[in-house]
N, C-alpha and C. Protein backbone atom coordinates (compact mmCIF):
# COMPACT_ATOMS: atom_id res chain seq x y z
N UNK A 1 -11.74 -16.67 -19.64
CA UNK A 1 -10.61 -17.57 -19.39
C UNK A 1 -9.51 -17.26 -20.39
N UNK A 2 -8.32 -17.63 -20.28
CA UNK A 2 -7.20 -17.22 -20.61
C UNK A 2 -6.97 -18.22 -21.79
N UNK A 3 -6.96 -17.24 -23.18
CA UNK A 3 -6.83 -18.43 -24.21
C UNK A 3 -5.12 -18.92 -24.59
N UNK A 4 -4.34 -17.60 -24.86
CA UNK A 4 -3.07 -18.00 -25.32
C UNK A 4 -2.07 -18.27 -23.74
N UNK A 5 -1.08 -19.45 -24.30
CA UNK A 5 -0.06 -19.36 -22.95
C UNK A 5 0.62 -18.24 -22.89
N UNK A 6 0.74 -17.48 -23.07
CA UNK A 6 0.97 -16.13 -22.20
C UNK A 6 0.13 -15.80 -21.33
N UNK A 7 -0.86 -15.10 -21.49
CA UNK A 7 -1.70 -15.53 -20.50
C UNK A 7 -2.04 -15.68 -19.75
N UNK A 8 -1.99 -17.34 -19.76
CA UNK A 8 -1.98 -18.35 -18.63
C UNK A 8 -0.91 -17.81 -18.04
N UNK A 9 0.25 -17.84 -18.29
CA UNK A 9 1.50 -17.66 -17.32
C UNK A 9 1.16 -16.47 -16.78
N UNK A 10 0.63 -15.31 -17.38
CA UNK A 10 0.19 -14.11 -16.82
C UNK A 10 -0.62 -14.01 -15.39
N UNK A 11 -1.42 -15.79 -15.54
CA UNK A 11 -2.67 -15.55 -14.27
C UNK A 11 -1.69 -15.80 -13.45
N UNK A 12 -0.77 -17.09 -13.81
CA UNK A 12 0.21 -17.68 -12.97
C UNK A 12 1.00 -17.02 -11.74
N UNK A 13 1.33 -15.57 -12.53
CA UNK A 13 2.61 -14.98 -11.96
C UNK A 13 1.42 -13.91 -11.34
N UNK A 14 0.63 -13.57 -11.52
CA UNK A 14 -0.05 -12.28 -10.97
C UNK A 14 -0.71 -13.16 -9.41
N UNK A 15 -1.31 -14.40 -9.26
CA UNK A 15 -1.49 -15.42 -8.50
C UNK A 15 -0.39 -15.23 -7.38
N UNK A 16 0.36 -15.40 -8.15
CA UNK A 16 2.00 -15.81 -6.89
C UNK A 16 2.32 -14.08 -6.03
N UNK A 17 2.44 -13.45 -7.06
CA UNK A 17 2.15 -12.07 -6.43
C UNK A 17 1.33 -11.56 -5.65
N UNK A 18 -0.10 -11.97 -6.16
CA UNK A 18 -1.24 -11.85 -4.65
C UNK A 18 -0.77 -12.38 -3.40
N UNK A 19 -0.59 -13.19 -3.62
CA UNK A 19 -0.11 -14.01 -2.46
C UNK A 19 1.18 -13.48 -1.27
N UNK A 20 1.91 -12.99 -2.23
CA UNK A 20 3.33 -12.29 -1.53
C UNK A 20 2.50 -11.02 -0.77
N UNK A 21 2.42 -10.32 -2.04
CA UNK A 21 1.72 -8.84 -1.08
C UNK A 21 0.46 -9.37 -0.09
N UNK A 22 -0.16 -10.04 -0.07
CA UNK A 22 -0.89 -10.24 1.05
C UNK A 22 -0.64 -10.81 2.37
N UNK A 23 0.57 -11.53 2.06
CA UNK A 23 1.11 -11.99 3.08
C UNK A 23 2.13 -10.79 4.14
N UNK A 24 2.60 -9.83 3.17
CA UNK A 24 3.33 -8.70 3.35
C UNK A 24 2.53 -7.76 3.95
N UNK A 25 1.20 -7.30 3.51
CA UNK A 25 0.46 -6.84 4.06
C UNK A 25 -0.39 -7.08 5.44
N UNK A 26 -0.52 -8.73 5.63
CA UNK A 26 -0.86 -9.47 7.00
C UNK A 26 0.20 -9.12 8.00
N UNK A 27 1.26 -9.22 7.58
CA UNK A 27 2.67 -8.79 8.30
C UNK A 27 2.75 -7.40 8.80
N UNK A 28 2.74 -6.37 8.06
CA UNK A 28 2.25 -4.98 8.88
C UNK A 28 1.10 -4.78 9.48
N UNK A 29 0.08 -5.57 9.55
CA UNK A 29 -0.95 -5.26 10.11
C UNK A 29 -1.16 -5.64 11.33
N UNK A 30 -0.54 -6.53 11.62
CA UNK A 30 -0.09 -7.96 12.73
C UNK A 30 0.92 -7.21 13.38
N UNK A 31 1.87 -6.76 13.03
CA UNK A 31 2.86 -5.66 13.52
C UNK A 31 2.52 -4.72 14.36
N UNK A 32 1.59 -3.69 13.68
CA UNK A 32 0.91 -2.96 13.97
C UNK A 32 -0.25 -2.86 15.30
N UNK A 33 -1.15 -4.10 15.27
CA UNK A 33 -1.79 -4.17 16.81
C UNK A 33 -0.79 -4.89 17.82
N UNK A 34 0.15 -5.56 17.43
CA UNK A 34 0.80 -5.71 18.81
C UNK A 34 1.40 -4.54 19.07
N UNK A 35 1.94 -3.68 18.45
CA UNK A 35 2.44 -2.58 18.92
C UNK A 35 1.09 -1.70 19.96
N UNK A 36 0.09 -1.73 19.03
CA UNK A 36 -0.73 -1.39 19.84
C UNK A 36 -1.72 -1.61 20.98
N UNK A 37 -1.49 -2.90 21.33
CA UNK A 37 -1.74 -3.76 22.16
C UNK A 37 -0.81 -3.92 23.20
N UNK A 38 0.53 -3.21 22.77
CA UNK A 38 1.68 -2.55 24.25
C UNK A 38 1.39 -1.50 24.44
N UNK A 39 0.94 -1.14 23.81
CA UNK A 39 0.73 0.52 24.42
C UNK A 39 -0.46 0.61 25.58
N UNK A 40 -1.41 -0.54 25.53
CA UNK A 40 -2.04 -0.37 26.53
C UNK A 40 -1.33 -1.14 27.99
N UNK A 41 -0.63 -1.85 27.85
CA UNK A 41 -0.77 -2.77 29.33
C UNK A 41 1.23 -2.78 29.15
N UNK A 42 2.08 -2.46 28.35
CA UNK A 42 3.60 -3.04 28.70
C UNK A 42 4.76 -1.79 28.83
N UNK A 43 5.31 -1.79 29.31
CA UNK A 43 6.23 -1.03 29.68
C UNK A 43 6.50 0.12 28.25
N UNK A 44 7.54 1.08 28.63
CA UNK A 44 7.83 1.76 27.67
C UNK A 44 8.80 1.12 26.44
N UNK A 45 9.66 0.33 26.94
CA UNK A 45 10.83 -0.20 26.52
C UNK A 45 10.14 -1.33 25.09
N UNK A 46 9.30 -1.99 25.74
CA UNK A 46 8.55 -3.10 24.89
C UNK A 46 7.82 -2.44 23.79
N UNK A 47 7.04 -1.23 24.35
CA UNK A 47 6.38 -0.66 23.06
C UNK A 47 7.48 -0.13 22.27
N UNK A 48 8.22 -0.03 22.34
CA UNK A 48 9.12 1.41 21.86
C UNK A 48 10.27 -0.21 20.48
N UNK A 49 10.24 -1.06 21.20
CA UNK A 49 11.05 -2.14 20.50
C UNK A 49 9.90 -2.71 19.48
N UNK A 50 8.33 -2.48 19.84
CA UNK A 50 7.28 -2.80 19.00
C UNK A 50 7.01 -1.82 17.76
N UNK A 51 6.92 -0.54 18.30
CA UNK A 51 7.19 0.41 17.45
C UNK A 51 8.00 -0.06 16.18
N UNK A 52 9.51 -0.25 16.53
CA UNK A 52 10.35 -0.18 15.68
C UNK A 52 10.38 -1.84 14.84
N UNK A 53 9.72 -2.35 15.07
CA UNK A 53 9.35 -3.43 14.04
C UNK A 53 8.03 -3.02 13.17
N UNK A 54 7.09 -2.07 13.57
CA UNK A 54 6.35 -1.90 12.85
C UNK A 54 6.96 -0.82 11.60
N UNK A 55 7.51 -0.28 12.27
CA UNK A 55 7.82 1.20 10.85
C UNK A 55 8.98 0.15 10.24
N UNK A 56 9.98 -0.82 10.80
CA UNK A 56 10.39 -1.86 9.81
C UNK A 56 9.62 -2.63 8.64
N UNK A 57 8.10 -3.17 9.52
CA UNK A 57 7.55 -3.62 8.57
C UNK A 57 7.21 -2.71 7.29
N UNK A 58 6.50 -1.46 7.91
CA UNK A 58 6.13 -0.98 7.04
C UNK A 58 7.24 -0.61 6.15
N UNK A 59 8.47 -0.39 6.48
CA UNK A 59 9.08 0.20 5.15
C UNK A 59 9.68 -0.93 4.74
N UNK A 60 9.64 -1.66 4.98
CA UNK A 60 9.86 -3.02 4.12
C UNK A 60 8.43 -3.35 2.99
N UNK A 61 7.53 -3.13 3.19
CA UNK A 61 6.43 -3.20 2.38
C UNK A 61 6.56 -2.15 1.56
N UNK A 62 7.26 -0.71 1.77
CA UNK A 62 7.27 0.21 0.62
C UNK A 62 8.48 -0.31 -0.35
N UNK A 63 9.40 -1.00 0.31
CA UNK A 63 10.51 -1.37 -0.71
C UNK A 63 9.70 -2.62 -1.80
N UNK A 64 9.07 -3.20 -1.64
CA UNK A 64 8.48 -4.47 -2.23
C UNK A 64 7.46 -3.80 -3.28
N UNK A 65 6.96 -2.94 -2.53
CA UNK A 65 6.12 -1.96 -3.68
C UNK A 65 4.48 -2.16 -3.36
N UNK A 66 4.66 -2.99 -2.17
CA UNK A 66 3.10 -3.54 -1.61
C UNK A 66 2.03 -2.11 -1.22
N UNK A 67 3.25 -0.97 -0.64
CA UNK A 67 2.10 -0.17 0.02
C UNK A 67 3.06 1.32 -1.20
N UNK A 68 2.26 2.41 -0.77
CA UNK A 68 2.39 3.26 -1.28
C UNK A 68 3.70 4.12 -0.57
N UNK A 69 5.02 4.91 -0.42
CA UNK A 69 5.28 5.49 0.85
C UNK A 69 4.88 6.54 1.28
N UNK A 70 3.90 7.60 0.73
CA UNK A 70 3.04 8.54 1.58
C UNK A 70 1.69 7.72 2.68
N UNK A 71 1.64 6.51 2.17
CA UNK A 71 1.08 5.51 3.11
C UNK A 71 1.54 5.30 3.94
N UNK A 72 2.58 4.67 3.66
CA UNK A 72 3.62 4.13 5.14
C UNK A 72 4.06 5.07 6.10
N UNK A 73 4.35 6.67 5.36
CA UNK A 73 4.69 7.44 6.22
C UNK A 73 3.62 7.98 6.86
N UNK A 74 2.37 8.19 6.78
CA UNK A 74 1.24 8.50 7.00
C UNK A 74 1.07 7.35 8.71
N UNK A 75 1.28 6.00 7.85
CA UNK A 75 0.92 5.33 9.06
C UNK A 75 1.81 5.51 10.36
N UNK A 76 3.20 5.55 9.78
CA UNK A 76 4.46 5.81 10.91
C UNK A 76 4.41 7.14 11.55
N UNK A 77 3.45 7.93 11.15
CA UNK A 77 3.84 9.48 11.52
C UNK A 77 2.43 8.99 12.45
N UNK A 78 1.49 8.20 12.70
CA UNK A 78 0.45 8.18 13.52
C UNK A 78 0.57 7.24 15.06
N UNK A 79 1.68 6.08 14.53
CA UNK A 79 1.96 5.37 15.78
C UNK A 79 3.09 6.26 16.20
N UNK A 80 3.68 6.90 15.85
CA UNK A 80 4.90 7.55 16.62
C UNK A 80 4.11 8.76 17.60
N UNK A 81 3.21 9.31 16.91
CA UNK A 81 2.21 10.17 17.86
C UNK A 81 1.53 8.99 19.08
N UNK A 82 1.09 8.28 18.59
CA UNK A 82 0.06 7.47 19.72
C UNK A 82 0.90 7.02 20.84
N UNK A 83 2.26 6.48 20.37
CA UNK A 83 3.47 6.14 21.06
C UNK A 83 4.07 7.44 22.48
N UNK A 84 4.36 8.95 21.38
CA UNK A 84 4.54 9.84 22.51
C UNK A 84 3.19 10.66 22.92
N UNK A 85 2.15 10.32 22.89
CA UNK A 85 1.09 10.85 23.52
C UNK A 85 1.06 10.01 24.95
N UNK A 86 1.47 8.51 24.80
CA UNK A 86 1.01 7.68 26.27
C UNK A 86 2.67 7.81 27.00
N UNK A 87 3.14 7.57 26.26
CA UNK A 87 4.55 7.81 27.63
C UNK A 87 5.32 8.67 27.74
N UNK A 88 4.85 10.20 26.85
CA UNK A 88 5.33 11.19 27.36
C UNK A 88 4.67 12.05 28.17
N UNK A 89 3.20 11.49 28.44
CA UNK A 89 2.29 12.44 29.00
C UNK A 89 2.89 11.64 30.69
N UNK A 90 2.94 10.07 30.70
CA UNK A 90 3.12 9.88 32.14
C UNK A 90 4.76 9.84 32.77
């Protein structure tokens, strides 16, 4: 347990921070299967507007410092494939 108030304010602020990045992180992830959850059953137009909230999310999470950006780009370079694999093949 945390003896001096520093500290304490230390658990305080690292607390409030979990909280942000996890919520930031629920947010791309949530992003992420609806995008992929158009790709099975909704038009091109819908995925393609889903898409582009996800690589928003995600690079909004690299600006915050939540994810890494060889992460984010890693992830964006995989839905943009999954994206033109289904509606450029039909």
């Amino acid at each position: 347990m945390a003896n001096t108030k520093s500290a304490k304010k230390r658990i305080l602020i690292i607390r409030k921070r979990t909280m942000r990045n996890k919520a930031i992180r629920s947010a791309v992830k949530t992003a992420i299967k609806k995008f992929e959850m158009a790709l099975k059953v909704k038009p091109a137009e819908e995925a393609r507007e889903l898409l582009r909230q996800a690589v928003r999310a995600l690079d909004k999470a690299v600006t915050k410092g939540v994810i890494h950006k060889n992460t984010a780009s890693r992830k964006k370079s995989r839905l943009t494939r999954k994206f033109n694999s289904v509606y450029k093949a039909s």
